[in-house]
N, C-alpha and C. Protein backbone atom coordinates (compact mmCIF):
# COMPACT_ATOMS: atom_id res chain seq x y z
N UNK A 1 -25.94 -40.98 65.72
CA UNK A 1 -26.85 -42.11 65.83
C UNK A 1 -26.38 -43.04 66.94
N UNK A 2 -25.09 -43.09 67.29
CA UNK A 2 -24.67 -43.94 68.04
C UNK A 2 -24.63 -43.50 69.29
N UNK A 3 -24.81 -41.80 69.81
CA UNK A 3 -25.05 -41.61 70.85
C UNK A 3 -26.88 -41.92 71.48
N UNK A 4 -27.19 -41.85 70.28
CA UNK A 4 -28.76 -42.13 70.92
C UNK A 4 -29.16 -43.58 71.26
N UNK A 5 -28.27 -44.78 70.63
CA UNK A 5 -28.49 -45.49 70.53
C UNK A 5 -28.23 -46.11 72.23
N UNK A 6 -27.32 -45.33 72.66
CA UNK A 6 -26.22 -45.50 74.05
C UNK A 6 -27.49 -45.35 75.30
N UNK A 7 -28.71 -44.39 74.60
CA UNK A 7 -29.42 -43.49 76.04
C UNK A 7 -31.05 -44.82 75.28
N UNK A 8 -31.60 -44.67 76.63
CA UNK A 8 -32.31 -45.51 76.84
C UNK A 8 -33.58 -44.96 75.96
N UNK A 9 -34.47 -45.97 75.41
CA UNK A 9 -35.83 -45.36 75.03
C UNK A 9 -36.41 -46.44 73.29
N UNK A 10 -37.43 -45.93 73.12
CA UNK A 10 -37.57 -47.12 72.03
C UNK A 10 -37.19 -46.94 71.16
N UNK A 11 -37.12 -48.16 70.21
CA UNK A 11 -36.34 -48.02 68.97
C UNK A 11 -36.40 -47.41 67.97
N UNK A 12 -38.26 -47.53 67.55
CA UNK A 12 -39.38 -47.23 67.07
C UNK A 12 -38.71 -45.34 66.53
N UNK A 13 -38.97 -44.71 68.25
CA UNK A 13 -38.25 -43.32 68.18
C UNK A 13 -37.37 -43.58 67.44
N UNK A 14 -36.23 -43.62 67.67
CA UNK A 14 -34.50 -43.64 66.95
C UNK A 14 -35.02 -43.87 65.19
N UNK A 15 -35.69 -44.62 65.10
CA UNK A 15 -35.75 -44.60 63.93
C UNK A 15 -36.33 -43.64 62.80
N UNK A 16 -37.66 -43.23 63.70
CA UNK A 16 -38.33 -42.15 62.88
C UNK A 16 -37.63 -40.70 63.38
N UNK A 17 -36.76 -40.72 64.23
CA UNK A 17 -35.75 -39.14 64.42
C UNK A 17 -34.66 -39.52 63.62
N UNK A 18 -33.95 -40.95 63.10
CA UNK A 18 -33.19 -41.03 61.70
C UNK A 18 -33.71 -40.65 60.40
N UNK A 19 -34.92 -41.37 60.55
CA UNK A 19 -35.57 -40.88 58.89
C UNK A 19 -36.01 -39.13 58.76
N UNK A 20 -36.08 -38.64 59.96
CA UNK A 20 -36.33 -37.12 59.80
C UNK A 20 -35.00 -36.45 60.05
N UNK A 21 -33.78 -36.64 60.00
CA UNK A 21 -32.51 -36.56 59.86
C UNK A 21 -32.30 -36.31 58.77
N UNK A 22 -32.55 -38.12 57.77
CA UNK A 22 -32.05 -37.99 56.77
C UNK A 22 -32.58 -37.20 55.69
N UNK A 23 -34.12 -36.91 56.13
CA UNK A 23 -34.98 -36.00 55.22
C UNK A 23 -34.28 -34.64 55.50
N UNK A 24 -33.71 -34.08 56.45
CA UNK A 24 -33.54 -32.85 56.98
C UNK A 24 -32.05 -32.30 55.78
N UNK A 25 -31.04 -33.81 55.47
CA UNK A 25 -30.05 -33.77 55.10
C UNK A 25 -30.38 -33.35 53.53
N UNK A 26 -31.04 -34.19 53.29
CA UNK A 26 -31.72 -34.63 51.60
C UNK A 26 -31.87 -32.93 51.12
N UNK A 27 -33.07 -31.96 52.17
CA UNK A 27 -33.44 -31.26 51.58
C UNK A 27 -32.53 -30.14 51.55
N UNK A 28 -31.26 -30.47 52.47
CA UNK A 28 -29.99 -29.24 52.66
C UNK A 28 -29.40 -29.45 51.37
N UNK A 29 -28.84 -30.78 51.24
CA UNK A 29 -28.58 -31.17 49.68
C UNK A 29 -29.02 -30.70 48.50
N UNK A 30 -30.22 -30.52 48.29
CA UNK A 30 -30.73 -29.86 47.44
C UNK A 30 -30.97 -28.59 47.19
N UNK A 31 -30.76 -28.11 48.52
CA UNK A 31 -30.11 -26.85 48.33
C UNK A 31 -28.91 -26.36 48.00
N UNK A 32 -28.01 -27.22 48.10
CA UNK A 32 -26.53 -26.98 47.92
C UNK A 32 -25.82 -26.71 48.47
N UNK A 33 -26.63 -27.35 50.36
CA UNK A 33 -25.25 -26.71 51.81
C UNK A 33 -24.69 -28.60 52.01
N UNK A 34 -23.41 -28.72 52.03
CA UNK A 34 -22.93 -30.04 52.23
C UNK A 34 -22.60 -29.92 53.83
N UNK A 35 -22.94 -31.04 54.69
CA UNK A 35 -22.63 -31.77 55.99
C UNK A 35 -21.91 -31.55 56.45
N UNK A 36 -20.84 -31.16 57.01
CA UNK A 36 -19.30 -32.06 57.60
C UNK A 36 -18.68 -31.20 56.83
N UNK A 37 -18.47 -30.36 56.45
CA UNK A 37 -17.54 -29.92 55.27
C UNK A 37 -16.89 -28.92 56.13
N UNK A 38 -16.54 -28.29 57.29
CA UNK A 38 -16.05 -27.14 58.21
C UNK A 38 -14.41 -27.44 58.56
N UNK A 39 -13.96 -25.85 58.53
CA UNK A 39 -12.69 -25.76 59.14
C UNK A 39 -12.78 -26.82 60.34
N UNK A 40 -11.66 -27.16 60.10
CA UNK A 40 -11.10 -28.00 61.70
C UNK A 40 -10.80 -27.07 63.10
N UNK A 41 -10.40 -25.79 62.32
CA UNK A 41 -9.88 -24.77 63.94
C UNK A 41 -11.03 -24.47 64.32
N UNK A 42 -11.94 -23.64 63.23
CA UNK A 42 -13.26 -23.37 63.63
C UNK A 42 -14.25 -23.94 62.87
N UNK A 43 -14.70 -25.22 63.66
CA UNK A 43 -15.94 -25.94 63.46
C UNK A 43 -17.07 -25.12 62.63
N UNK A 44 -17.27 -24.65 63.74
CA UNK A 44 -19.10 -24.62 63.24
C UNK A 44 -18.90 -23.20 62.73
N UNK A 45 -17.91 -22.46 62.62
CA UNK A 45 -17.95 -20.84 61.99
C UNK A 45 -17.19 -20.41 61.02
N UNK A 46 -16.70 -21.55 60.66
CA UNK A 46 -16.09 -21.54 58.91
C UNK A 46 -16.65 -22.25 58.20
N UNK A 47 -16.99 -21.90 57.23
CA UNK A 47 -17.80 -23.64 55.54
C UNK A 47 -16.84 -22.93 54.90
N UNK A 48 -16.38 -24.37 54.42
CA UNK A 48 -15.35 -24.32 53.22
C UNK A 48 -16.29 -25.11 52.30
N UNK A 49 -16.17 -24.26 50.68
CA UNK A 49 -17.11 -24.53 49.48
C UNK A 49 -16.45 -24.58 48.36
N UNK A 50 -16.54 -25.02 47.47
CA UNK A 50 -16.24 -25.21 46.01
C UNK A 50 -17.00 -24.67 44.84
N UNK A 51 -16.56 -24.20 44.05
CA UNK A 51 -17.35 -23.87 42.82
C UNK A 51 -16.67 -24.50 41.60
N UNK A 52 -17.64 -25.28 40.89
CA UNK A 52 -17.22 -25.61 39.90
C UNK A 52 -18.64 -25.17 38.77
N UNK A 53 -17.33 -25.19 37.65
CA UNK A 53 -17.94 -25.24 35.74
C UNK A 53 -17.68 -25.92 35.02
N UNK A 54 -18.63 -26.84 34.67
CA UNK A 54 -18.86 -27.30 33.55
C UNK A 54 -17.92 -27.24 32.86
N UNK A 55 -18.05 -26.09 32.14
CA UNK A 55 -17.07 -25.98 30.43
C UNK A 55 -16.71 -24.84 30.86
N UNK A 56 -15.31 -24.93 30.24
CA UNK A 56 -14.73 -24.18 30.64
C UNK A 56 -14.70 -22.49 29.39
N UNK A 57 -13.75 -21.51 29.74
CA UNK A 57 -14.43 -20.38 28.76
C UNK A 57 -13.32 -20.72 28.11
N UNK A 58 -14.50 -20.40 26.87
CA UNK A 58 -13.81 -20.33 25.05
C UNK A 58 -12.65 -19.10 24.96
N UNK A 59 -11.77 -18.87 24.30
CA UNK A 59 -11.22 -18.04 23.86
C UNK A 59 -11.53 -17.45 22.58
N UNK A 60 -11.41 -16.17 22.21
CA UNK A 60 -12.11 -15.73 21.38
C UNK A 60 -10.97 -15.15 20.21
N UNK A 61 -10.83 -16.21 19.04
CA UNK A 61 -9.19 -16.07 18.12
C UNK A 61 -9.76 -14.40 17.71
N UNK A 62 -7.99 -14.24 17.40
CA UNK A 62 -8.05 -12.94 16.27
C UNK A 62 -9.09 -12.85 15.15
N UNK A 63 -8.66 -14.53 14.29
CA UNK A 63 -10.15 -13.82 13.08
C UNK A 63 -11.24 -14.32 13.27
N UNK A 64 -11.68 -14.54 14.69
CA UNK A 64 -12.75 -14.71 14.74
C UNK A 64 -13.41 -13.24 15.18
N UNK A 65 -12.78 -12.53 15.68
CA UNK A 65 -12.81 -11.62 16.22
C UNK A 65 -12.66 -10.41 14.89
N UNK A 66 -12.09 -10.48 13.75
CA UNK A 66 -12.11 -10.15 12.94
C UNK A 66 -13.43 -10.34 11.78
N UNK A 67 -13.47 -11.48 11.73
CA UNK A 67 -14.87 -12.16 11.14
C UNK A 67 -15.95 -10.96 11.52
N UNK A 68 -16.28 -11.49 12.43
CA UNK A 68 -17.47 -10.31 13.62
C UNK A 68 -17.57 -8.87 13.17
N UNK A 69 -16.27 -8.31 13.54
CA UNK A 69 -15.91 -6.81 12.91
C UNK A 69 -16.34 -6.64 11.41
N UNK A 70 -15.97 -7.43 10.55
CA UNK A 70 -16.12 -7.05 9.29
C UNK A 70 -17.44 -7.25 8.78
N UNK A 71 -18.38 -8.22 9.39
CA UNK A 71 -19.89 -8.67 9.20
C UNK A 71 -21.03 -7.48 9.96
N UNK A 72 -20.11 -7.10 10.74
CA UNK A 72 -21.20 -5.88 11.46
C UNK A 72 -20.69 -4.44 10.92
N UNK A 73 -19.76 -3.74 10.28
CA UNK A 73 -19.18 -3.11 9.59
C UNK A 73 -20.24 -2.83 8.11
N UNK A 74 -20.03 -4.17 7.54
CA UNK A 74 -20.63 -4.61 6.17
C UNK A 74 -22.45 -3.98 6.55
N UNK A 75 -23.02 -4.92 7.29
CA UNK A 75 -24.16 -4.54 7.84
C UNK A 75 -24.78 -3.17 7.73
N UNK A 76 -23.92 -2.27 8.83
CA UNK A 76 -24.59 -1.06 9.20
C UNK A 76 -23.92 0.00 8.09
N UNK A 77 -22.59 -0.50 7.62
CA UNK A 77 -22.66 0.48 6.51
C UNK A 77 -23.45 0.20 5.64
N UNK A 78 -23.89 -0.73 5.02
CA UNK A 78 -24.69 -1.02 4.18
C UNK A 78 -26.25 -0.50 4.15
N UNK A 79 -26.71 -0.85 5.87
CA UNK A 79 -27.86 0.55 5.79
C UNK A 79 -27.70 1.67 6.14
N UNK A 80 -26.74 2.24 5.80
CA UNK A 80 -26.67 3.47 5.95
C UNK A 80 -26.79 4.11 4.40
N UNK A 81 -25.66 3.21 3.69
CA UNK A 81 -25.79 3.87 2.70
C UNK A 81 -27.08 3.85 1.91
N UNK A 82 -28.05 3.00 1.91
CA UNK A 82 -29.09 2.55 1.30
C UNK A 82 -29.97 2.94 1.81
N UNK A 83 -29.99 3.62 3.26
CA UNK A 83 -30.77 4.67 3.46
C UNK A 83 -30.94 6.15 2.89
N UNK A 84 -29.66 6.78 2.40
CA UNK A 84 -28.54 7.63 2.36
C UNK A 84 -29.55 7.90 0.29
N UNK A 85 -29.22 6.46 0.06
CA UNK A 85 -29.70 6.62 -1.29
C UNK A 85 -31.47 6.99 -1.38
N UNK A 86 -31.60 6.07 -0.52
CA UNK A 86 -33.03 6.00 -0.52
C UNK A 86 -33.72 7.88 0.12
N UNK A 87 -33.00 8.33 0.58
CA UNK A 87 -33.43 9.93 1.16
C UNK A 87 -32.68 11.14 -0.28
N UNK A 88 -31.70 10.73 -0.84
CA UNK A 88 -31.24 11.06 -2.06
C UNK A 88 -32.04 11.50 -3.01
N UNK A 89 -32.89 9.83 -3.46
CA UNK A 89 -33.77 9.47 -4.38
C UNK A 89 -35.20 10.31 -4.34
N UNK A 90 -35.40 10.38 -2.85
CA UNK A 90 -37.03 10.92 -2.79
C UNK A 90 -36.88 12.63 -2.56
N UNK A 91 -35.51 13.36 -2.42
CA UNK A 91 -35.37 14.14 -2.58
C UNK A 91 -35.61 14.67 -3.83
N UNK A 92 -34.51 13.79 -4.97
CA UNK A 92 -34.59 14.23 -5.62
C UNK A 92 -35.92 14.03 -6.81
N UNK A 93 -36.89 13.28 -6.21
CA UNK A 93 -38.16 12.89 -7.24
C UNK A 93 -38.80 14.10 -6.52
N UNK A 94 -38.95 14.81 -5.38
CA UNK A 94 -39.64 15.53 -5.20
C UNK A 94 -38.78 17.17 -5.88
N UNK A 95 -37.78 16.79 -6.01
CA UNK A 95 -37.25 18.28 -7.16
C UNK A 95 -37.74 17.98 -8.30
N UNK A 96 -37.74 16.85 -8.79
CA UNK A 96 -38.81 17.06 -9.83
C UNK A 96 -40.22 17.17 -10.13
N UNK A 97 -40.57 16.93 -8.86
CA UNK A 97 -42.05 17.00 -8.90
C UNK A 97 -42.25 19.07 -8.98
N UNK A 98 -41.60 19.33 -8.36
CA UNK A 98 -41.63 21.13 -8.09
C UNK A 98 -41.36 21.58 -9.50
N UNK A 99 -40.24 21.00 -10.18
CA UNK A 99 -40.05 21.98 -11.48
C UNK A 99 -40.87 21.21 -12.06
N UNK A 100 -42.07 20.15 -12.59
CA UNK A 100 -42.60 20.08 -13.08
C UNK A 100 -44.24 20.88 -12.88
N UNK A 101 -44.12 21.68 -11.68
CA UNK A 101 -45.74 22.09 -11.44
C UNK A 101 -45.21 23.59 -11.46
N UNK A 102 -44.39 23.63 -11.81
CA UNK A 102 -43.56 25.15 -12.01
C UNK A 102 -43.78 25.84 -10.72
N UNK A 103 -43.65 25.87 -9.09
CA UNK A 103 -43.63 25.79 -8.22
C UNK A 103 -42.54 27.29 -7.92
N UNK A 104 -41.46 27.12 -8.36
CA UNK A 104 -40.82 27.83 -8.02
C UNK A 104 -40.94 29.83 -9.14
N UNK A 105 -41.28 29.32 -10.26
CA UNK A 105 -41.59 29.98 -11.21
C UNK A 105 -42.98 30.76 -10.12
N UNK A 106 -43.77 30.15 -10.00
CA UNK A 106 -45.25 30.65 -9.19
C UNK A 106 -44.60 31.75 -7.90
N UNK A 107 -43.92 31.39 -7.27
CA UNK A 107 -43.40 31.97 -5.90
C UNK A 107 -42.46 33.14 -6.44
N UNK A 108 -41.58 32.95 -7.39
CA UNK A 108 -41.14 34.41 -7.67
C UNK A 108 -41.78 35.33 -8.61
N UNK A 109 -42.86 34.75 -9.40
CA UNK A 109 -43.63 35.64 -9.96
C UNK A 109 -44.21 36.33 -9.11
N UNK A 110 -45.18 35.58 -7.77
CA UNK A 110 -45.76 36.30 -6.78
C UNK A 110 -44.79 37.78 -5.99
N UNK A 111 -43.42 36.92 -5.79
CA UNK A 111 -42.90 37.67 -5.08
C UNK A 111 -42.25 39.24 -5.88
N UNK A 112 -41.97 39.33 -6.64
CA UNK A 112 -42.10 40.23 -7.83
C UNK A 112 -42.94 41.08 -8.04
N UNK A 113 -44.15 40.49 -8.20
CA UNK A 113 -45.45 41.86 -8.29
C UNK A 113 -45.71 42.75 -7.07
């Protein structure tokens, strides 16, 4: 700003090529490129940047880690077995449905004659 201020011309200019400066800066900002921030050896062909977080990462204890294991364990064995019963059960209602229509009695009589 202070070199333009040095070279001749109206003010009017200088001012509205500051305010389109500072708009130019605003919207780099919001992008997340900072100003001035460059190596000193190499200016304009190094950016030095930062990353930061918030919060930092949790550690994850033994029994919590245990907790987890034993709740998803519990879970899927649990439908398994209760599937397990449930294919058991309809097996075995359909063995009774056969020796009650004498099913098997029918098929070796057939096969016999």
């Amino acid at each position: 700003m202070n070199d333009l201020k040095s070279r001749g011309g109206a003010i009017g200019d200088y001012i509205q090529l500051h305010d389109k400066i500072l708009q130019v800066e605003l919207q780099l900002q919001e992008l997340g490129v900072e100003l001035g921030n460059f190596d000193a050896e190499n200016e304009f062909c190094t950016v030095k940047f930062s990353l930061f977080e918030a919060a930092t990462a949790q550690r994850i204890g033994f029994g919590q880690r245990i907790k987890v294991a034993l709740e998803w364990t519990l879970k899927y064995y649990g439908m398994l077995i209760f599937s397990l019963l449930g294919l058991v059960t309809f097996i075995f209602i359909l063995l009774l449905i056969v020796d009650k229509l004498k099913v098997v009695n029918l098929v070796t009589n057939k096969l016999n004659e």
